[in-house]
C-alpha atoms as a PDB file:
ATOM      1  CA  UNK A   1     113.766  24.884  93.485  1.00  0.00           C
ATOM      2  CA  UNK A   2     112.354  24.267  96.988  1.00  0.00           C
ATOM      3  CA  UNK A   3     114.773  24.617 100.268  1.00  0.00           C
ATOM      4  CA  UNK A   4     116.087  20.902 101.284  1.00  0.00           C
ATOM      5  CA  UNK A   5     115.995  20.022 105.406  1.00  0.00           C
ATOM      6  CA  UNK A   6     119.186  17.504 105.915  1.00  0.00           C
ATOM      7  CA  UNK A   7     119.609  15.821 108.292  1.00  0.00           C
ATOM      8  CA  UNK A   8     123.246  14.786 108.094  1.00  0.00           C
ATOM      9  CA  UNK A   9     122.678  12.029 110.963  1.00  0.00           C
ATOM     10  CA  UNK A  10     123.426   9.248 108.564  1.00  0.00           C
ATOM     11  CA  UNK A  11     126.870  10.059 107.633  1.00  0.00           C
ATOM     12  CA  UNK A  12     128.327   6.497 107.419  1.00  0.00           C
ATOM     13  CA  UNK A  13     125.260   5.591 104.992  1.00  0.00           C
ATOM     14  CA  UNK A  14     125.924   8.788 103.026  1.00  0.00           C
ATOM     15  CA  UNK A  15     129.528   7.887 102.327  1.00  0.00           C
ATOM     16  CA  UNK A  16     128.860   4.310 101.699  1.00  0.00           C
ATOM     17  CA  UNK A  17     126.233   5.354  99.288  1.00  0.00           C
ATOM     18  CA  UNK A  18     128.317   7.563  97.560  1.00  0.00           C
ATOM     19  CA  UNK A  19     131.597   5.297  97.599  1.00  0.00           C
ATOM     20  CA  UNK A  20     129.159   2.344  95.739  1.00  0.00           C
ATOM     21  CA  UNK A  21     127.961   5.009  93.066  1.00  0.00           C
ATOM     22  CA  UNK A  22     131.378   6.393  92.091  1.00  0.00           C
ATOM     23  CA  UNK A  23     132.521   2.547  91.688  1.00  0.00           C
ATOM     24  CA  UNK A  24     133.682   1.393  87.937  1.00  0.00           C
ATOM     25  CA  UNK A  25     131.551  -1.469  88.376  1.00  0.00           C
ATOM     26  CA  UNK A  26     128.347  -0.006  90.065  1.00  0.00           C
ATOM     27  CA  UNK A  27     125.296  -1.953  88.843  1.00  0.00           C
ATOM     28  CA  UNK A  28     121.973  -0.410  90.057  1.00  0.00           C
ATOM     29  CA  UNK A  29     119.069  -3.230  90.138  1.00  0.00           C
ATOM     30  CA  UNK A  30     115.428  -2.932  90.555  1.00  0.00           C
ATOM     31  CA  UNK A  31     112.663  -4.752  92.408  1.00  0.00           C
ATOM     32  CA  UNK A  32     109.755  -6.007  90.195  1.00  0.00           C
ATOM     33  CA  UNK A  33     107.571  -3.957  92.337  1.00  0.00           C
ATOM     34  CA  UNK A  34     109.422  -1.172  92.005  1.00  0.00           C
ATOM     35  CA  UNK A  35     109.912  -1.180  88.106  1.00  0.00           C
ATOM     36  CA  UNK A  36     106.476  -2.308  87.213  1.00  0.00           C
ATOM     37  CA  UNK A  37     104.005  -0.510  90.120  1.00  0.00           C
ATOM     38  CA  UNK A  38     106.187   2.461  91.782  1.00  0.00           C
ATOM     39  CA  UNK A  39     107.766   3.775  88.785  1.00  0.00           C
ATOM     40  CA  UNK A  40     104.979   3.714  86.417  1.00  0.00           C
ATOM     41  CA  UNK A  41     102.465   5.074  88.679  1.00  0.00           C
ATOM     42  CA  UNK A  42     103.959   7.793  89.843  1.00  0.00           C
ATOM     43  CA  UNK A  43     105.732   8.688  86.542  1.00  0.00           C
ATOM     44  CA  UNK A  44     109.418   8.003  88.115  1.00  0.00           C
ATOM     45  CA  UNK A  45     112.090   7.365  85.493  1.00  0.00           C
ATOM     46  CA  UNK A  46     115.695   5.772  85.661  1.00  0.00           C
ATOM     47  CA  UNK A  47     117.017   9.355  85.296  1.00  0.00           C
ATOM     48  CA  UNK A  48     115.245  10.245  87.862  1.00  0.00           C
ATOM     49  CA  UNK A  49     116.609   7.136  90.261  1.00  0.00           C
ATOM     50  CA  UNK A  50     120.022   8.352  89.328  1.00  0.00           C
ATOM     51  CA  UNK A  51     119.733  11.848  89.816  1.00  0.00           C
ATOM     52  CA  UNK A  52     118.166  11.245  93.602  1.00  0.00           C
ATOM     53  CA  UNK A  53     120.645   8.942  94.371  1.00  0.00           C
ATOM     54  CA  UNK A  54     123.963  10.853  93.311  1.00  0.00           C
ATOM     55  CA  UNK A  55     122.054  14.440  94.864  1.00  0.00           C
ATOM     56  CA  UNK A  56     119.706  13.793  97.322  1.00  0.00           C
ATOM     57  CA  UNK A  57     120.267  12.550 101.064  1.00  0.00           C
ATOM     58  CA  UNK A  58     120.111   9.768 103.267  1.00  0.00           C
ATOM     59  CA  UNK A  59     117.455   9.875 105.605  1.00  0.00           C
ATOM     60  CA  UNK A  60     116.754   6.577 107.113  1.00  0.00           C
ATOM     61  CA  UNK A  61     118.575   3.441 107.948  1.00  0.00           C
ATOM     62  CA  UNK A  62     118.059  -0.339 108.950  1.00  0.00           C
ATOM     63  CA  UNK A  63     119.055  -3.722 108.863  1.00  0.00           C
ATOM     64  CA  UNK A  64     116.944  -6.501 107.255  1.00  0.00           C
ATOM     65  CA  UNK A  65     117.884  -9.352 105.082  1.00  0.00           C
ATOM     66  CA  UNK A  66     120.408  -6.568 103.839  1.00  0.00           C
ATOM     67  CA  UNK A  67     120.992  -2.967 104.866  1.00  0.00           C
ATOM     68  CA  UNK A  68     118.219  -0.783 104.135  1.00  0.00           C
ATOM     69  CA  UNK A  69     118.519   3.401 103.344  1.00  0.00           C
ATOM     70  CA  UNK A  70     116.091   5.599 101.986  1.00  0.00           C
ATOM     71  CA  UNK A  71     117.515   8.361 100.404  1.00  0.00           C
ATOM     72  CA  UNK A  72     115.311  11.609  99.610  1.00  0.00           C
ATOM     73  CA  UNK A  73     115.542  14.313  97.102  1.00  0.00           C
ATOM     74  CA  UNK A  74     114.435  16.107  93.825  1.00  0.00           C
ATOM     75  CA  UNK A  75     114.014  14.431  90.541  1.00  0.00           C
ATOM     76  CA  UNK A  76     115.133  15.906  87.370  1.00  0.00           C
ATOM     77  CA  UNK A  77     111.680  17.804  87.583  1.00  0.00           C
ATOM     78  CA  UNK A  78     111.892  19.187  90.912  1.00  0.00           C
ATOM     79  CA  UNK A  79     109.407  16.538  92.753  1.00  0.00           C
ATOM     80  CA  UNK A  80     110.726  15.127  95.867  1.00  0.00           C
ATOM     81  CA  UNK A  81     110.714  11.658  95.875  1.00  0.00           C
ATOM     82  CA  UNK A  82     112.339   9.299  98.060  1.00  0.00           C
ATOM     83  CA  UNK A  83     114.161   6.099  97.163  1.00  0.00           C
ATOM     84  CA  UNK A  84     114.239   2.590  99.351  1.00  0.00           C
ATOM     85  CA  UNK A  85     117.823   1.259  98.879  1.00  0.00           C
ATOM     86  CA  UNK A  86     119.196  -2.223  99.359  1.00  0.00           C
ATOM     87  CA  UNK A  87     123.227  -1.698 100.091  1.00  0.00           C
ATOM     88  CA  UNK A  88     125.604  -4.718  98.833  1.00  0.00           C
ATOM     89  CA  UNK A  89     129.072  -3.848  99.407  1.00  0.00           C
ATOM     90  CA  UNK A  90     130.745  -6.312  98.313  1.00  0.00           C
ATOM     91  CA  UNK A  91     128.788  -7.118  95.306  1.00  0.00           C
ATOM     92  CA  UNK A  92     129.274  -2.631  94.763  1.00  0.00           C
ATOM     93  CA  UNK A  93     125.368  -2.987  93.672  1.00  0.00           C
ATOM     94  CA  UNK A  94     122.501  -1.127  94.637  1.00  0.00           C
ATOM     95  CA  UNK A  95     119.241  -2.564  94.946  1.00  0.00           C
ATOM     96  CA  UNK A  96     116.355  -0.127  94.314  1.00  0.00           C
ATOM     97  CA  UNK A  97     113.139  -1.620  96.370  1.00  0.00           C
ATOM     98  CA  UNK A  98     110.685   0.682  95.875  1.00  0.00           C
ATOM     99  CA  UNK A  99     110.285   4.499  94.978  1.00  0.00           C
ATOM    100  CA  UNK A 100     107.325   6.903  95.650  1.00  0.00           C
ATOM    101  CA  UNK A 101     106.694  10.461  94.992  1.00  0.00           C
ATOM    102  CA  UNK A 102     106.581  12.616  98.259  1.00  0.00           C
ATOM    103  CA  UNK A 103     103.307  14.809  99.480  1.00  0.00           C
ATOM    104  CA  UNK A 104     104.563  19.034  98.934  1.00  0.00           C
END
């Protein structure tokens, strides 16, 4: 397992993050691009979505049409990948955008 640089700048993101995954009525949804370009071509799975998004960290934020993190970590095989997140509150749903394997 490689050594993990955090940056723990994004606390407020981390927490809200977290807060919308430990919800009852979480519902994770994907892009198209995500599901049927990302995913496939770089051999990401839904395990390994979940697994990023419940271990890794948040290492980016912004606000577009909603509010944007990208969260970064190791899949279930040990590849770092990082994760473009759409954050809904209110609806306690996370909106995957696009994923990509990271360069080692």
């Amino acid at each position: 397992m490689k050594a993990v640089v955090v940056s723990m700048k994004f606390h407020k993101e981390q927490a809200r993050l977290n807060a919308i995954l430990k919800h009852k009525n979480c519902v994770i949804r994907y892009s198209r691009h995500a599901i049927d370009d990302e995913m496939p071509a770089d051999q990401i799975t839904h395990a390994d979505v979940r697994h990023v998004l419940t271990k890794g960290h948040v290492t980016w934020f912004e606000i577009k049409k909603d509010e944007i993190v990208h969260v970064e970590g190791e899949d279930v095989d040990g590849r770092m990948i990082r994760i473009v997140v759409g954050l809904r509150d209110a609806l306690i749903t996370l909106m995957i955008i696009t994923v990509m394997k990271l360069k080692t």
